[in-house]
PDB file of N, CA and C in Angstrom:
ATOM      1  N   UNK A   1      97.969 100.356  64.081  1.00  0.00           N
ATOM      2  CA  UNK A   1      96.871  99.939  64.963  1.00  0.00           C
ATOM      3  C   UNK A   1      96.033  98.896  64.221  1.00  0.00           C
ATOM      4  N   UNK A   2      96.137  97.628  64.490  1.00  0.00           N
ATOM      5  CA  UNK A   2      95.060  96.836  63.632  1.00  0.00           C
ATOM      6  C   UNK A   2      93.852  96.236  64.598  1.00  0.00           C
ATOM      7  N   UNK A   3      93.043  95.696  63.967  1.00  0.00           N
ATOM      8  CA  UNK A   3      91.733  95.751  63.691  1.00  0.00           C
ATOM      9  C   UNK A   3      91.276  94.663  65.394  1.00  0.00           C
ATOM     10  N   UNK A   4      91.784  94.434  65.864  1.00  0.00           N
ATOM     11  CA  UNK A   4      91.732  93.617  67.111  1.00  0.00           C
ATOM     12  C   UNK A   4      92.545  94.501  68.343  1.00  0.00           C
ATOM     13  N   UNK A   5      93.748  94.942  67.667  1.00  0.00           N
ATOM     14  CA  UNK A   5      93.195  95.723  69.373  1.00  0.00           C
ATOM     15  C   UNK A   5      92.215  97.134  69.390  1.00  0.00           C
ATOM     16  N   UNK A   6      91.762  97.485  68.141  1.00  0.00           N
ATOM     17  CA  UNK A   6      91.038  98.791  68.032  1.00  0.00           C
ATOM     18  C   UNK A   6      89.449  97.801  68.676  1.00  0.00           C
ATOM     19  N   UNK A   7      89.267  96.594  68.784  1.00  0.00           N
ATOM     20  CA  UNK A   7      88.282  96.315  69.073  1.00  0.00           C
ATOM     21  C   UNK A   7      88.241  95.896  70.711  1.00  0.00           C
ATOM     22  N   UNK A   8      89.098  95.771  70.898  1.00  0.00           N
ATOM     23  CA  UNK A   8      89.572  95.411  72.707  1.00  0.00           C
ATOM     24  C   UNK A   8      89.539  96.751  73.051  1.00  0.00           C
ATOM     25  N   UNK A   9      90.242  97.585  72.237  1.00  0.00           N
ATOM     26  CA  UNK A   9      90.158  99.432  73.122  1.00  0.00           C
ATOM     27  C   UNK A   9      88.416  99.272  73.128  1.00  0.00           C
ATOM     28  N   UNK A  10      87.780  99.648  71.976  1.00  0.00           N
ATOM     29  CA  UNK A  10      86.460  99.715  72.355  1.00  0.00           C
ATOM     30  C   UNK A  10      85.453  98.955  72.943  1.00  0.00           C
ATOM     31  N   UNK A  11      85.816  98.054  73.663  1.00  0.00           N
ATOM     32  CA  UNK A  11      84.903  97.186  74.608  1.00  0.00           C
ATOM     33  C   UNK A  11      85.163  97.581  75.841  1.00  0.00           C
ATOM     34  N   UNK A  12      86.392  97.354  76.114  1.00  0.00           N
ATOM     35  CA  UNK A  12      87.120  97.960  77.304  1.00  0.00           C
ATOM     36  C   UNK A  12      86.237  99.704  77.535  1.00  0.00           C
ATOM     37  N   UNK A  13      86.270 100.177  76.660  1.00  0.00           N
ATOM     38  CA  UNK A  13      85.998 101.096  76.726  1.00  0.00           C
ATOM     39  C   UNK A  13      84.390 101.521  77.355  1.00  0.00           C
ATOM     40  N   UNK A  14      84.047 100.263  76.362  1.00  0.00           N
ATOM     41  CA  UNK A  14      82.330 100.436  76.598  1.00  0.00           C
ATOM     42  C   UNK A  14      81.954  99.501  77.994  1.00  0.00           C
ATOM     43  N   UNK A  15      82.677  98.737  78.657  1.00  0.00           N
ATOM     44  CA  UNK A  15      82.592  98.298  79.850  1.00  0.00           C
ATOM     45  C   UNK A  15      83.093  99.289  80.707  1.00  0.00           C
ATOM     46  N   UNK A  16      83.821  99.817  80.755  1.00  0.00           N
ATOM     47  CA  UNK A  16      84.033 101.495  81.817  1.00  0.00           C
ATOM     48  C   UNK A  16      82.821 102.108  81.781  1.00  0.00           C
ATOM     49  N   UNK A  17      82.342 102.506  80.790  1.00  0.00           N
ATOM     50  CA  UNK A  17      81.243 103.292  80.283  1.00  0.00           C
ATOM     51  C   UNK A  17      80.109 102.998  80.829  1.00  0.00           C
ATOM     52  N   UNK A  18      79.471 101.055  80.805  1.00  0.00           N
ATOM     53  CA  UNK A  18      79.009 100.919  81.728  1.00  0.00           C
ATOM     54  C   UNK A  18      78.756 100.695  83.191  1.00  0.00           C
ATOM     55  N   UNK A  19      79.674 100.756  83.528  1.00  0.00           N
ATOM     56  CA  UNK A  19      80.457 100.011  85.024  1.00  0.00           C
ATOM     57  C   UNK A  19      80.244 101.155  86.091  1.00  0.00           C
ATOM     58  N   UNK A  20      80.492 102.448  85.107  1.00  0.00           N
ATOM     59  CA  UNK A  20      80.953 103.841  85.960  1.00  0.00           C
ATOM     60  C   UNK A  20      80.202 104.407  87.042  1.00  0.00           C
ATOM     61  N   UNK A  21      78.502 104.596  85.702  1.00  0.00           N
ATOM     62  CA  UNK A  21      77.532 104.867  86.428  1.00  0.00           C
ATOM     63  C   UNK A  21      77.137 103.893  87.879  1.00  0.00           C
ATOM     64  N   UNK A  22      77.589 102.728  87.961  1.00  0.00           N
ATOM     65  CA  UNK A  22      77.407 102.278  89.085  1.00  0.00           C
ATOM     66  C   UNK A  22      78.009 102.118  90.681  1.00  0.00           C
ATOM     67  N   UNK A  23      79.434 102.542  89.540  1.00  0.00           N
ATOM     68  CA  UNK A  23      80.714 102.505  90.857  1.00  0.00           C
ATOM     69  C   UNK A  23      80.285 103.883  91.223  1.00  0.00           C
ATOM     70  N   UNK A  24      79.944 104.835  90.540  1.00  0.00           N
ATOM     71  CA  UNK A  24      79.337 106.440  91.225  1.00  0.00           C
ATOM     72  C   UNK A  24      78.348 106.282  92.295  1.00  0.00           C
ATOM     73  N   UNK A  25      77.597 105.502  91.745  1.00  0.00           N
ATOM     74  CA  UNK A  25      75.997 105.220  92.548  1.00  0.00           C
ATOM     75  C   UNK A  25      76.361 104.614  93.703  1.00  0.00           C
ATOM     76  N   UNK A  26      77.433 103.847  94.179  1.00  0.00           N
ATOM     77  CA  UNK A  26      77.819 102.796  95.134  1.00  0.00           C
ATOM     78  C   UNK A  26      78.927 103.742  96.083  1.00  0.00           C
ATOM     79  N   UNK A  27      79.476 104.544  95.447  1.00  0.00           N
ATOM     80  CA  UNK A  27      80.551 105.290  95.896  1.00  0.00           C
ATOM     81  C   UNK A  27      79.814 106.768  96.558  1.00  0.00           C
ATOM     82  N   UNK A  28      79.388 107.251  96.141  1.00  0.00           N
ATOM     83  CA  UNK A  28      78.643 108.390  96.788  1.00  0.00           C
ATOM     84  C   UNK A  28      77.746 108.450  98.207  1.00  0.00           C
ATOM     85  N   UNK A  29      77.053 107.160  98.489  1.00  0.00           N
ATOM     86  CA  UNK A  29      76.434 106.766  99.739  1.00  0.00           C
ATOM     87  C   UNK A  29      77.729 106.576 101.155  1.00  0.00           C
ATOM     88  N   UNK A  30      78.654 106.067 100.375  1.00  0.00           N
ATOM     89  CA  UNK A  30      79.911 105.694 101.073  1.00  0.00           C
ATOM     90  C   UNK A  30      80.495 106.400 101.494  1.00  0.00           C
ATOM     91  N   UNK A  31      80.795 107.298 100.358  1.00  0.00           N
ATOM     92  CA  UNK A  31      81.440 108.789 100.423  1.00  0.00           C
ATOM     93  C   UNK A  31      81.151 109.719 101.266  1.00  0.00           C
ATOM     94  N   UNK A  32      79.910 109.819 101.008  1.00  0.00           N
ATOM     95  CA  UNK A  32      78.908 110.577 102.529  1.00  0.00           C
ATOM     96  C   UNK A  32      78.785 110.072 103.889  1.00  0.00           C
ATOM     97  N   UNK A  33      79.126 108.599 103.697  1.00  0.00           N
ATOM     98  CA  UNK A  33      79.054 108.208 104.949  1.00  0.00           C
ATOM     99  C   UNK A  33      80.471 108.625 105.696  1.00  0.00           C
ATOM    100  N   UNK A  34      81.452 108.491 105.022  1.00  0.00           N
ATOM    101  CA  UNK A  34      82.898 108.471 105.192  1.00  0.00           C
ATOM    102  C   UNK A  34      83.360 109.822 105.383  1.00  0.00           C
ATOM    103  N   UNK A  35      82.580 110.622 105.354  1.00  0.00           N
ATOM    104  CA  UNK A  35      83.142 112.186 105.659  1.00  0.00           C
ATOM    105  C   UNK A  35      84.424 112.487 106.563  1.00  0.00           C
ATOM    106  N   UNK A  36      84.272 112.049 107.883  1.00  0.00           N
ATOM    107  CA  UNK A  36      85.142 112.667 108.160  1.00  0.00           C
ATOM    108  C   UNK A  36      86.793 111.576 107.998  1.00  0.00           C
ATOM    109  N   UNK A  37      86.458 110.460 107.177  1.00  0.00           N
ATOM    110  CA  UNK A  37      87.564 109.523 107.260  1.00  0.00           C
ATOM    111  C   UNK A  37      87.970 110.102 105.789  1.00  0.00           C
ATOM    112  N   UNK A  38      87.462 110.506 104.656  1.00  0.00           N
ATOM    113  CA  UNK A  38      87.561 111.367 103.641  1.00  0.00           C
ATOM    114  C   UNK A  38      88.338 112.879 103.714  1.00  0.00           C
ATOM    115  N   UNK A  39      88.302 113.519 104.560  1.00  0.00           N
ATOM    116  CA  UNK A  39      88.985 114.352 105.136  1.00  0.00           C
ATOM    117  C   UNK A  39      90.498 114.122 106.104  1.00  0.00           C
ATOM    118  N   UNK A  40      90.111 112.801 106.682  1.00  0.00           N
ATOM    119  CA  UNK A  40      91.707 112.469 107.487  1.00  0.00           C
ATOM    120  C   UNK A  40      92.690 112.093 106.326  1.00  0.00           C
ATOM    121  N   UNK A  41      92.044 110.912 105.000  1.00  0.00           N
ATOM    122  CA  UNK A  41      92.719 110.723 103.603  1.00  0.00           C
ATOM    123  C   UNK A  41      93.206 111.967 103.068  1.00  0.00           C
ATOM    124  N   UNK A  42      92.433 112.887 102.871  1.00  0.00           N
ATOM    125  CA  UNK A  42      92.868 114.283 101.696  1.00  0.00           C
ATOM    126  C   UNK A  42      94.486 114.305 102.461  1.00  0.00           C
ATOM    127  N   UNK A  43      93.762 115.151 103.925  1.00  0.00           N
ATOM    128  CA  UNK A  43      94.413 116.055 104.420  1.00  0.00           C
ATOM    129  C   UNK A  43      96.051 115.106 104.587  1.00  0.00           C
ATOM    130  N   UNK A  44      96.149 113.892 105.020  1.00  0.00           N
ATOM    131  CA  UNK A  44      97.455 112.953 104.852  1.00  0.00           C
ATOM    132  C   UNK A  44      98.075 113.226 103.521  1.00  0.00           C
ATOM    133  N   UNK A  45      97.102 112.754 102.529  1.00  0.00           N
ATOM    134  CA  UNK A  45      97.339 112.472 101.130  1.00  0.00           C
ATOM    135  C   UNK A  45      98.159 113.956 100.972  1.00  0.00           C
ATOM    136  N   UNK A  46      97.677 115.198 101.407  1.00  0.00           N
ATOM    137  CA  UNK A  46      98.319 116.298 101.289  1.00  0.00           C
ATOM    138  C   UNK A  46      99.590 116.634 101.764  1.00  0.00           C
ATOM    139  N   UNK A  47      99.487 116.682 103.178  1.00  0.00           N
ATOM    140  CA  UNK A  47     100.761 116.623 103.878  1.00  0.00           C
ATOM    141  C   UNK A  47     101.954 115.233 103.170  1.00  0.00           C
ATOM    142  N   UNK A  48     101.850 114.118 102.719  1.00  0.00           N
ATOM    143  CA  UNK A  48     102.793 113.487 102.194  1.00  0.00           C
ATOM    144  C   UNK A  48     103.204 113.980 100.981  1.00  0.00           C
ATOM    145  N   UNK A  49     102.144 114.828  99.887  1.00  0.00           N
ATOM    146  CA  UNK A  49     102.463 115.617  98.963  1.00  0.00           C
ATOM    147  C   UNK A  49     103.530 116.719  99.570  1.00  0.00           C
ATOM    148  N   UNK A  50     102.975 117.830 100.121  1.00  0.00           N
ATOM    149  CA  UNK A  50     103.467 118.610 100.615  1.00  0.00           C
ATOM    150  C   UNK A  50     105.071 118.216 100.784  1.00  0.00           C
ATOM    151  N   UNK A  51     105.566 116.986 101.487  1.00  0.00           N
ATOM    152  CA  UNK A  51     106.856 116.682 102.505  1.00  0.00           C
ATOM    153  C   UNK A  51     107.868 116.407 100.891  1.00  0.00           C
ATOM    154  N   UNK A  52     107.158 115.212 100.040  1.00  0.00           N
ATOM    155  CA  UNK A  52     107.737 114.871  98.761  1.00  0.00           C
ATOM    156  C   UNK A  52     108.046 115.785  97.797  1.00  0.00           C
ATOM    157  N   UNK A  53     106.611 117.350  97.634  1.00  0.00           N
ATOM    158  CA  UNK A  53     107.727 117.895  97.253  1.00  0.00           C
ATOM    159  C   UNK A  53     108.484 119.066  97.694  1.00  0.00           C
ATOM    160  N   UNK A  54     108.327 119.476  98.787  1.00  0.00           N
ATOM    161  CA  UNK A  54     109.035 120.697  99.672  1.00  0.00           C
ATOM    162  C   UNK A  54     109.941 120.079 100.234  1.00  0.00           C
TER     163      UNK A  54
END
């Protein structure tokens, strides 16, 4: 591991770090708004689970 990409992991890193708290903050209003389109996603997302692996 040398000394340039250990410094790209940790920027990268520290830009997630800051980024997150905001994509949460932006995503949660949405999220709530999206209820019941959040529920038609799961419940698909499930049933295509379900079919792939049963």
């Amino acid at each position: 591991m040398n000394l340039a990409t250990l410094l790209l992991g940790l920027t990268r890193s520290a830009a997630v770090a800051a980024i997150t708290p905001f994509v949460i903050a932006y995503c949660i209003p949405v999220l709530k708004a999206n209820v019941p389109v959040n529920v038609l996603l799961i419940l698909g997302t499930y049933q295509l689970y379900r079919k792939r692996v049963g």
